[in-house]
PDB file of N, CA and C in Angstrom:
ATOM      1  N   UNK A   1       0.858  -1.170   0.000  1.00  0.00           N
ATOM      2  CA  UNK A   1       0.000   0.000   0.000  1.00  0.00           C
ATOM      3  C   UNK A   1       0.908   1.238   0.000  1.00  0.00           C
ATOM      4  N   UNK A   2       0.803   2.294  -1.052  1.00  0.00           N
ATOM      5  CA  UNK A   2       1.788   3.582  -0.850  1.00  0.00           C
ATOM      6  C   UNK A   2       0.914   4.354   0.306  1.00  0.00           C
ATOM      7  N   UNK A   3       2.162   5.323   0.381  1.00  0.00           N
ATOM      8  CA  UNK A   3       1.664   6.450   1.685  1.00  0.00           C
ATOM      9  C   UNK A   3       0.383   7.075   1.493  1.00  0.00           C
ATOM     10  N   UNK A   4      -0.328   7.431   0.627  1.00  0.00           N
ATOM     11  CA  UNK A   4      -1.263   8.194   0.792  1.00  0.00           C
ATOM     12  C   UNK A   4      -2.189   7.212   0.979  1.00  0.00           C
ATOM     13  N   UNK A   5      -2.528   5.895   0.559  1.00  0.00           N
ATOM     14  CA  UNK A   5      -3.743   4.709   0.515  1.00  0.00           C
ATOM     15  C   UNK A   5      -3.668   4.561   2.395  1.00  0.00           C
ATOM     16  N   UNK A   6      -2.499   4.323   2.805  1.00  0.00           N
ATOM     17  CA  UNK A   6      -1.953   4.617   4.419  1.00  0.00           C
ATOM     18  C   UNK A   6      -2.385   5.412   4.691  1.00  0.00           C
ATOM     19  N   UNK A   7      -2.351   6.597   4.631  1.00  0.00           N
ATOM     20  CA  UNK A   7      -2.711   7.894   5.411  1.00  0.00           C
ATOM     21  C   UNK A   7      -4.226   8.168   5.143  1.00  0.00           C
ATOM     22  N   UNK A   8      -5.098   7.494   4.111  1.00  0.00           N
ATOM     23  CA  UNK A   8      -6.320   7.332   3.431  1.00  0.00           C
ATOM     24  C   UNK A   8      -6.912   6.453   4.569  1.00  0.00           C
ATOM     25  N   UNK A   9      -6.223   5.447   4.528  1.00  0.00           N
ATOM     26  CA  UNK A   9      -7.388   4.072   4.990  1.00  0.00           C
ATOM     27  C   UNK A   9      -6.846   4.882   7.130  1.00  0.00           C
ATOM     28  N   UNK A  10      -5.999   5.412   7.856  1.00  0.00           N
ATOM     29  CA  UNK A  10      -5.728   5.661   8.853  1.00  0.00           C
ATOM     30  C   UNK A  10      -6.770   6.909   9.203  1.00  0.00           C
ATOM     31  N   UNK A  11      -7.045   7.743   8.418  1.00  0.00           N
ATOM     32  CA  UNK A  11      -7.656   8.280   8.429  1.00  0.00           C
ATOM     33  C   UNK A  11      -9.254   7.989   8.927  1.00  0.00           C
ATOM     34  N   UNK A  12      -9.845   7.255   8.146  1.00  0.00           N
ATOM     35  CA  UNK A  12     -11.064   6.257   8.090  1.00  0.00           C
ATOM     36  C   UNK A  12     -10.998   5.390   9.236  1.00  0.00           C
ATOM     37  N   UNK A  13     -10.556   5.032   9.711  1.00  0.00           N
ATOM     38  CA  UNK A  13     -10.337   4.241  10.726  1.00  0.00           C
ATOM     39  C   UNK A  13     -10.852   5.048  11.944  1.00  0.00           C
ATOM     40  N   UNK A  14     -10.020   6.333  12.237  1.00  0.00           N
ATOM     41  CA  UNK A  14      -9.866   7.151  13.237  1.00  0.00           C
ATOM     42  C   UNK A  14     -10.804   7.748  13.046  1.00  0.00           C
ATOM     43  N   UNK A  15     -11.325   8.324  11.991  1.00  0.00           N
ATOM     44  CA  UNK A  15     -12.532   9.284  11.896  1.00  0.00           C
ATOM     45  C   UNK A  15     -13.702   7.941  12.507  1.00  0.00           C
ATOM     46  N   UNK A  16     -13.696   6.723  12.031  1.00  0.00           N
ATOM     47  CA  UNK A  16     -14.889   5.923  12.432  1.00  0.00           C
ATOM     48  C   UNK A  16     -14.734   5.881  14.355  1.00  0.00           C
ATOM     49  N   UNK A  17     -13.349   5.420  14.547  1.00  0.00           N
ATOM     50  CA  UNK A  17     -13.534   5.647  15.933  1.00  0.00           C
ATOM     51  C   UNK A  17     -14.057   6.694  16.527  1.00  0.00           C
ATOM     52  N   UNK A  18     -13.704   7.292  16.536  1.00  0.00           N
ATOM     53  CA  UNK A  18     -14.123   8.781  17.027  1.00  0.00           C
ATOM     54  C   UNK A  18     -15.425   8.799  16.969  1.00  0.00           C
ATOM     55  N   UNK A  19     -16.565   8.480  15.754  1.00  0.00           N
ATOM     56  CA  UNK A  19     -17.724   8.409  15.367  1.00  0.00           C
ATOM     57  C   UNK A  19     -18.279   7.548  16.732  1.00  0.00           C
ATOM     58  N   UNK A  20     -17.644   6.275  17.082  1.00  0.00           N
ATOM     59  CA  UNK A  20     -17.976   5.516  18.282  1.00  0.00           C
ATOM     60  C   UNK A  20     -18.014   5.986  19.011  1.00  0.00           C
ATOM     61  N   UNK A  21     -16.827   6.756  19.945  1.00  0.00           N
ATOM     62  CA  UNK A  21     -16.464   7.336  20.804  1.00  0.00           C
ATOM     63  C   UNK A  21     -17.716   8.116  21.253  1.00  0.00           C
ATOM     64  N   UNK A  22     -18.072   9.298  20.331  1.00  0.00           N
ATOM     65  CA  UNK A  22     -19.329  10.175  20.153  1.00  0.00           C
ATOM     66  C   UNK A  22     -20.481   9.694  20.695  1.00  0.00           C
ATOM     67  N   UNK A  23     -20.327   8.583  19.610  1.00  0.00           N
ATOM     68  CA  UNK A  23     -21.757   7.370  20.173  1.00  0.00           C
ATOM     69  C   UNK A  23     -22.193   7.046  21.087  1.00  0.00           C
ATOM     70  N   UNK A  24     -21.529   7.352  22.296  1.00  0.00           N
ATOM     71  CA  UNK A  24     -21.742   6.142  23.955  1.00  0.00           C
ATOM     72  C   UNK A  24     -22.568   6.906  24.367  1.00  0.00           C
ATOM     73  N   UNK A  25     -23.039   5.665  24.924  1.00  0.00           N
ATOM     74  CA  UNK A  25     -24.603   5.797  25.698  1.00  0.00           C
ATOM     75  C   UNK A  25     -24.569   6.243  26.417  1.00  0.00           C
ATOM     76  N   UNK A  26     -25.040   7.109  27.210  1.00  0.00           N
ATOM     77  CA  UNK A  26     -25.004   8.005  28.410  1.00  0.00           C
ATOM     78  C   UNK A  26     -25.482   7.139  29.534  1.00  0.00           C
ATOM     79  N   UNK A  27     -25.137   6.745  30.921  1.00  0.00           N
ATOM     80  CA  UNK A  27     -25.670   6.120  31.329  1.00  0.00           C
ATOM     81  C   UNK A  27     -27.045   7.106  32.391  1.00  0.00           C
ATOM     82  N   UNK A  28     -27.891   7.574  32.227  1.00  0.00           N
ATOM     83  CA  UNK A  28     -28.680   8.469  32.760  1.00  0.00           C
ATOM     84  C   UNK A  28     -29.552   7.470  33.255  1.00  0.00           C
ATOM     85  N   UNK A  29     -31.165   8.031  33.413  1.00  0.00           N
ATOM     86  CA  UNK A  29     -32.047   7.138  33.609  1.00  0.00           C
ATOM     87  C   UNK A  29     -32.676   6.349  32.339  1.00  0.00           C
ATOM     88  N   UNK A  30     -32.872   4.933  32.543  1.00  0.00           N
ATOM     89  CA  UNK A  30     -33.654   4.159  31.370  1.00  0.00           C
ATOM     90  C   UNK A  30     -32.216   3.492  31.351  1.00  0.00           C
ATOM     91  N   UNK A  31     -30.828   4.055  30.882  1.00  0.00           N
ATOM     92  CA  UNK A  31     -29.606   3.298  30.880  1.00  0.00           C
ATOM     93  C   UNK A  31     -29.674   1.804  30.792  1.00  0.00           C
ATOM     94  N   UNK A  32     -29.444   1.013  29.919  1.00  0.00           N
ATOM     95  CA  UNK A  32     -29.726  -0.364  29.524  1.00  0.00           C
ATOM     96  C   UNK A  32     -28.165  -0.835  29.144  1.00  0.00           C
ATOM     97  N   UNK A  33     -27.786  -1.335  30.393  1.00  0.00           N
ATOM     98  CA  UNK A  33     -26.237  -2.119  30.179  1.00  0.00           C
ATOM     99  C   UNK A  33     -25.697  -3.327  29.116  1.00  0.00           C
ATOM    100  N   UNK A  34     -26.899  -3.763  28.446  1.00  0.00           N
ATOM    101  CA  UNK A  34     -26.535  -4.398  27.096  1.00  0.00           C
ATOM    102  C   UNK A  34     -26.390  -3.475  25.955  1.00  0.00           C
ATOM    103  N   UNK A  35     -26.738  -2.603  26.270  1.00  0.00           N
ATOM    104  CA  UNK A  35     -26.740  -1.655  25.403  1.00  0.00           C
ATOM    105  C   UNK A  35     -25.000  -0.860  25.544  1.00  0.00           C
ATOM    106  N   UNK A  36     -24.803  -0.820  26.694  1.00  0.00           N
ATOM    107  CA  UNK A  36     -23.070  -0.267  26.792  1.00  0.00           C
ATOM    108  C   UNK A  36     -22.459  -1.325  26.489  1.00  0.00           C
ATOM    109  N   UNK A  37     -22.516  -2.461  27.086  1.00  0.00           N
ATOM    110  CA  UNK A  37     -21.697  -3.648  26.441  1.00  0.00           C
ATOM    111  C   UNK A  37     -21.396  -3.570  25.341  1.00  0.00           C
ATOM    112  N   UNK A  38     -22.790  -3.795  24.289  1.00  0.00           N
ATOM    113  CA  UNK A  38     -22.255  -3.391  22.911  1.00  0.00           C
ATOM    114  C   UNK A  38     -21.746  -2.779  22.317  1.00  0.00           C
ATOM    115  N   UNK A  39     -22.154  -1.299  22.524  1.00  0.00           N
ATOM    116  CA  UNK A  39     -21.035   0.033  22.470  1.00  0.00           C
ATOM    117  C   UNK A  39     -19.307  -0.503  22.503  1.00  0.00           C
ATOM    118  N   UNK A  40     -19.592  -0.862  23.936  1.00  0.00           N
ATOM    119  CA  UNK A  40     -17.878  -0.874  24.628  1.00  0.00           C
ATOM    120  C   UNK A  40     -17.245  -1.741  23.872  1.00  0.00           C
ATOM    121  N   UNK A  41     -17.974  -2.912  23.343  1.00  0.00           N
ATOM    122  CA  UNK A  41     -17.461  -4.018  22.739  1.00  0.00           C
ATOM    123  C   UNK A  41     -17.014  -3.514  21.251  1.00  0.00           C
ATOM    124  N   UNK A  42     -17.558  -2.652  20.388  1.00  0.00           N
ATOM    125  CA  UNK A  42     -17.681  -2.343  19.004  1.00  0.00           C
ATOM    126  C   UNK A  42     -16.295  -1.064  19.058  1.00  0.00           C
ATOM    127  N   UNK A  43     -16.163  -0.116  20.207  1.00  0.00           N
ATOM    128  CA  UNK A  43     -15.136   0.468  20.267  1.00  0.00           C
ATOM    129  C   UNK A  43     -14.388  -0.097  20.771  1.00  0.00           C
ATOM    130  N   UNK A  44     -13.740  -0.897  21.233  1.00  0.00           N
ATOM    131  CA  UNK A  44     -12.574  -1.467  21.970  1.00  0.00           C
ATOM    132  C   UNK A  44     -12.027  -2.558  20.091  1.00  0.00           C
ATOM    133  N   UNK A  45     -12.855  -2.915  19.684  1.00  0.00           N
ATOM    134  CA  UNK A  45     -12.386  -3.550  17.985  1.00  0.00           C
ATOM    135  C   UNK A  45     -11.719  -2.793  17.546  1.00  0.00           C
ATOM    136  N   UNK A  46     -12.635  -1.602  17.317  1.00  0.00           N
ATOM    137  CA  UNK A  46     -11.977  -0.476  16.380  1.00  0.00           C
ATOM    138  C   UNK A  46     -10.684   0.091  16.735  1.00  0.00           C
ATOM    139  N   UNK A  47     -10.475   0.278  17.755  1.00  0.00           N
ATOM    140  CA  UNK A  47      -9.373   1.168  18.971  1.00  0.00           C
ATOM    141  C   UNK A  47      -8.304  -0.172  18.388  1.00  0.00           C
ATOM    142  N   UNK A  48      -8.245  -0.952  18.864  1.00  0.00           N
ATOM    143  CA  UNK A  48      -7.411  -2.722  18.439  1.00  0.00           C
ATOM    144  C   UNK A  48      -6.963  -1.953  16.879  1.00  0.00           C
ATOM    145  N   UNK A  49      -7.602  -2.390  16.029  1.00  0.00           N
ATOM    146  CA  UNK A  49      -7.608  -1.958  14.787  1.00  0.00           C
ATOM    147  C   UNK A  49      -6.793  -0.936  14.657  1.00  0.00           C
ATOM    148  N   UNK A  50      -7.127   0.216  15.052  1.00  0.00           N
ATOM    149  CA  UNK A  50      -6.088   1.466  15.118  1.00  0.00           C
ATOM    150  C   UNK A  50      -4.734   1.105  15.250  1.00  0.00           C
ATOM    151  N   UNK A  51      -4.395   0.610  16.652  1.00  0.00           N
ATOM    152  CA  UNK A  51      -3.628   0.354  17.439  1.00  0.00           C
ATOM    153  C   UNK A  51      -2.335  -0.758  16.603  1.00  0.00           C
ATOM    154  N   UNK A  52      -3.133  -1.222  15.745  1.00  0.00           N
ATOM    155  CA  UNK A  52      -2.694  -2.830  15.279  1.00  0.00           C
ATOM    156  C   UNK A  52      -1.802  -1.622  13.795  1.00  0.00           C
ATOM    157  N   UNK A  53      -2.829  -1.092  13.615  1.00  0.00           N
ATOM    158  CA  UNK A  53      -2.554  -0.041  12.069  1.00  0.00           C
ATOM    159  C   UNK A  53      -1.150   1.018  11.992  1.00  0.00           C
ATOM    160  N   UNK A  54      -1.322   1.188  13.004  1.00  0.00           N
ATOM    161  CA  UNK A  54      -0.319   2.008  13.508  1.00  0.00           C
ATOM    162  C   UNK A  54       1.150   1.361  13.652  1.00  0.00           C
ATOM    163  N   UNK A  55       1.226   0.398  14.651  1.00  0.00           N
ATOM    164  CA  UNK A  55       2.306  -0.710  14.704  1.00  0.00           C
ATOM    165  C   UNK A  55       2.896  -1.073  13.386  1.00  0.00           C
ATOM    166  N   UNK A  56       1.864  -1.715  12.423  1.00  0.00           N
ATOM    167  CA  UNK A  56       2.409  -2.333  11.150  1.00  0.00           C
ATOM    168  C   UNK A  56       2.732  -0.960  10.349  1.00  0.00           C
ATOM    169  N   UNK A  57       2.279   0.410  10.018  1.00  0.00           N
ATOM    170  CA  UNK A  57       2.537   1.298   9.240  1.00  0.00           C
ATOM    171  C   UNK A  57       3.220   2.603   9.445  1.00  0.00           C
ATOM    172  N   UNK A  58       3.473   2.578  10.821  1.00  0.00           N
ATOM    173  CA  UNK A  58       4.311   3.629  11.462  1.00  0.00           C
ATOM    174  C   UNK A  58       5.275   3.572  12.709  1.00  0.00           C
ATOM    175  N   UNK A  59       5.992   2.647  12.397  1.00  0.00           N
ATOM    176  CA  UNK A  59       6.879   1.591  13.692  1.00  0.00           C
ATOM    177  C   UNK A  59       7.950   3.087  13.926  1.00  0.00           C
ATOM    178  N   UNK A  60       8.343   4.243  13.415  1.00  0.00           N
ATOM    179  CA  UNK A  60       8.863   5.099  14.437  1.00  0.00           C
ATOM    180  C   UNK A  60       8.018   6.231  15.352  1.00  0.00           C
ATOM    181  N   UNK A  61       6.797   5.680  15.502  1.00  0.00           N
ATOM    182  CA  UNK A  61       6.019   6.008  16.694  1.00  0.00           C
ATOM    183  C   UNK A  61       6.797   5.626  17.377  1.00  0.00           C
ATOM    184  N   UNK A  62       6.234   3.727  17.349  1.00  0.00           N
ATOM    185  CA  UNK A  62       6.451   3.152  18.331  1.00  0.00           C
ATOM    186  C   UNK A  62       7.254   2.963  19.327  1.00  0.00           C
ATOM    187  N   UNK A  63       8.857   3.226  18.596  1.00  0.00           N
ATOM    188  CA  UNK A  63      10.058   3.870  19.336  1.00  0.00           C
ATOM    189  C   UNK A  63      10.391   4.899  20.190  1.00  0.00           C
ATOM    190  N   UNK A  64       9.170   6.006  19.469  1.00  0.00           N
ATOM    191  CA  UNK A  64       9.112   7.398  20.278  1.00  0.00           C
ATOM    192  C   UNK A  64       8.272   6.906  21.471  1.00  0.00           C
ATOM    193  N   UNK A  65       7.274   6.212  21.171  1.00  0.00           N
ATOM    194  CA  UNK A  65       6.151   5.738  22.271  1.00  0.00           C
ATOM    195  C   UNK A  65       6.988   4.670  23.820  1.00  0.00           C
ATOM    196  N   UNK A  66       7.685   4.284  23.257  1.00  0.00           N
ATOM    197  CA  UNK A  66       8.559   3.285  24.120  1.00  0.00           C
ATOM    198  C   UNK A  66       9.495   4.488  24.908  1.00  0.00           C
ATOM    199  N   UNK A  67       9.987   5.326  24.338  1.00  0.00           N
ATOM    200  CA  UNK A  67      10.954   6.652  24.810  1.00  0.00           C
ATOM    201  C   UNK A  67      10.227   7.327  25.863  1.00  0.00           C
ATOM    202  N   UNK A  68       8.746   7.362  25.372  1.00  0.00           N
ATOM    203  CA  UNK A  68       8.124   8.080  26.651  1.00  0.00           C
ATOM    204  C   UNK A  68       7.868   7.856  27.681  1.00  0.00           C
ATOM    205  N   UNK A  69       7.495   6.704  27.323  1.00  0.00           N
ATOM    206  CA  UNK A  69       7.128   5.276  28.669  1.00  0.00           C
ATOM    207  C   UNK A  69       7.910   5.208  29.466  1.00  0.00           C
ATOM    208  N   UNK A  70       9.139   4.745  28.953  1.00  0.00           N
ATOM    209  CA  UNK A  70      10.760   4.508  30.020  1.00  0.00           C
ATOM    210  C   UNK A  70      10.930   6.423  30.735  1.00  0.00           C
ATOM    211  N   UNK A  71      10.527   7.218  30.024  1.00  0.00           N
ATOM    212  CA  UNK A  71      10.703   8.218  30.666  1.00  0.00           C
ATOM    213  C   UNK A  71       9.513   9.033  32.183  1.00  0.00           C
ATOM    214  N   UNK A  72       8.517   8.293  31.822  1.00  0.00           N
ATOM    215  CA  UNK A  72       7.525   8.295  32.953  1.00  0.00           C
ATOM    216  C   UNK A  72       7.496   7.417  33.947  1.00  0.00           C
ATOM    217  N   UNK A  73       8.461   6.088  33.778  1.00  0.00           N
ATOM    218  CA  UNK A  73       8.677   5.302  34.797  1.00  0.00           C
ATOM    219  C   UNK A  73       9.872   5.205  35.475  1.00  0.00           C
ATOM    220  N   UNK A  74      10.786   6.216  34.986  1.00  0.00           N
ATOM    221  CA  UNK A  74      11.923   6.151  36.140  1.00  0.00           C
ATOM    222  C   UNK A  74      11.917   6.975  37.210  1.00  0.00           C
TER     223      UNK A  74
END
């Protein structure tokens, strides 16, 4: 896949998460916990997905991401 089909399909991804994100059920009154399950369950895929997208198409994050980590835990 060249860079822009990458930066195309990453895009889509993130814009859909986000769309989820938006989505969650408020838990107010009436609040129906199969109803968050599902939610939680359908964003936690997508988030994976991201997460997975990122790793395989932009591995000098991941280096920077590891840099930060070791730097918040010493």
């Amino acid at each position: 896949m060249d860079k822009k089909a990458t930066m195309e399909k990453f895009v889509g991804m993130i814009r859909q998460l986000v769309s989820d994100v938006q989505g969650a059920p408020y838990p107010g009154p009436g609040f129906e916990p199969e109803l968050y399950s599902i939610w939680y369950e359908h964003v936690q895929i997508n988030a994976q997905n991201c997460f997975e997208f990122l790793d395989e198409n932009f591995p000098a994050d991941k280096d920077e991401l590891s840099k930060t980590l070791q730097k918040m835990f010493k």
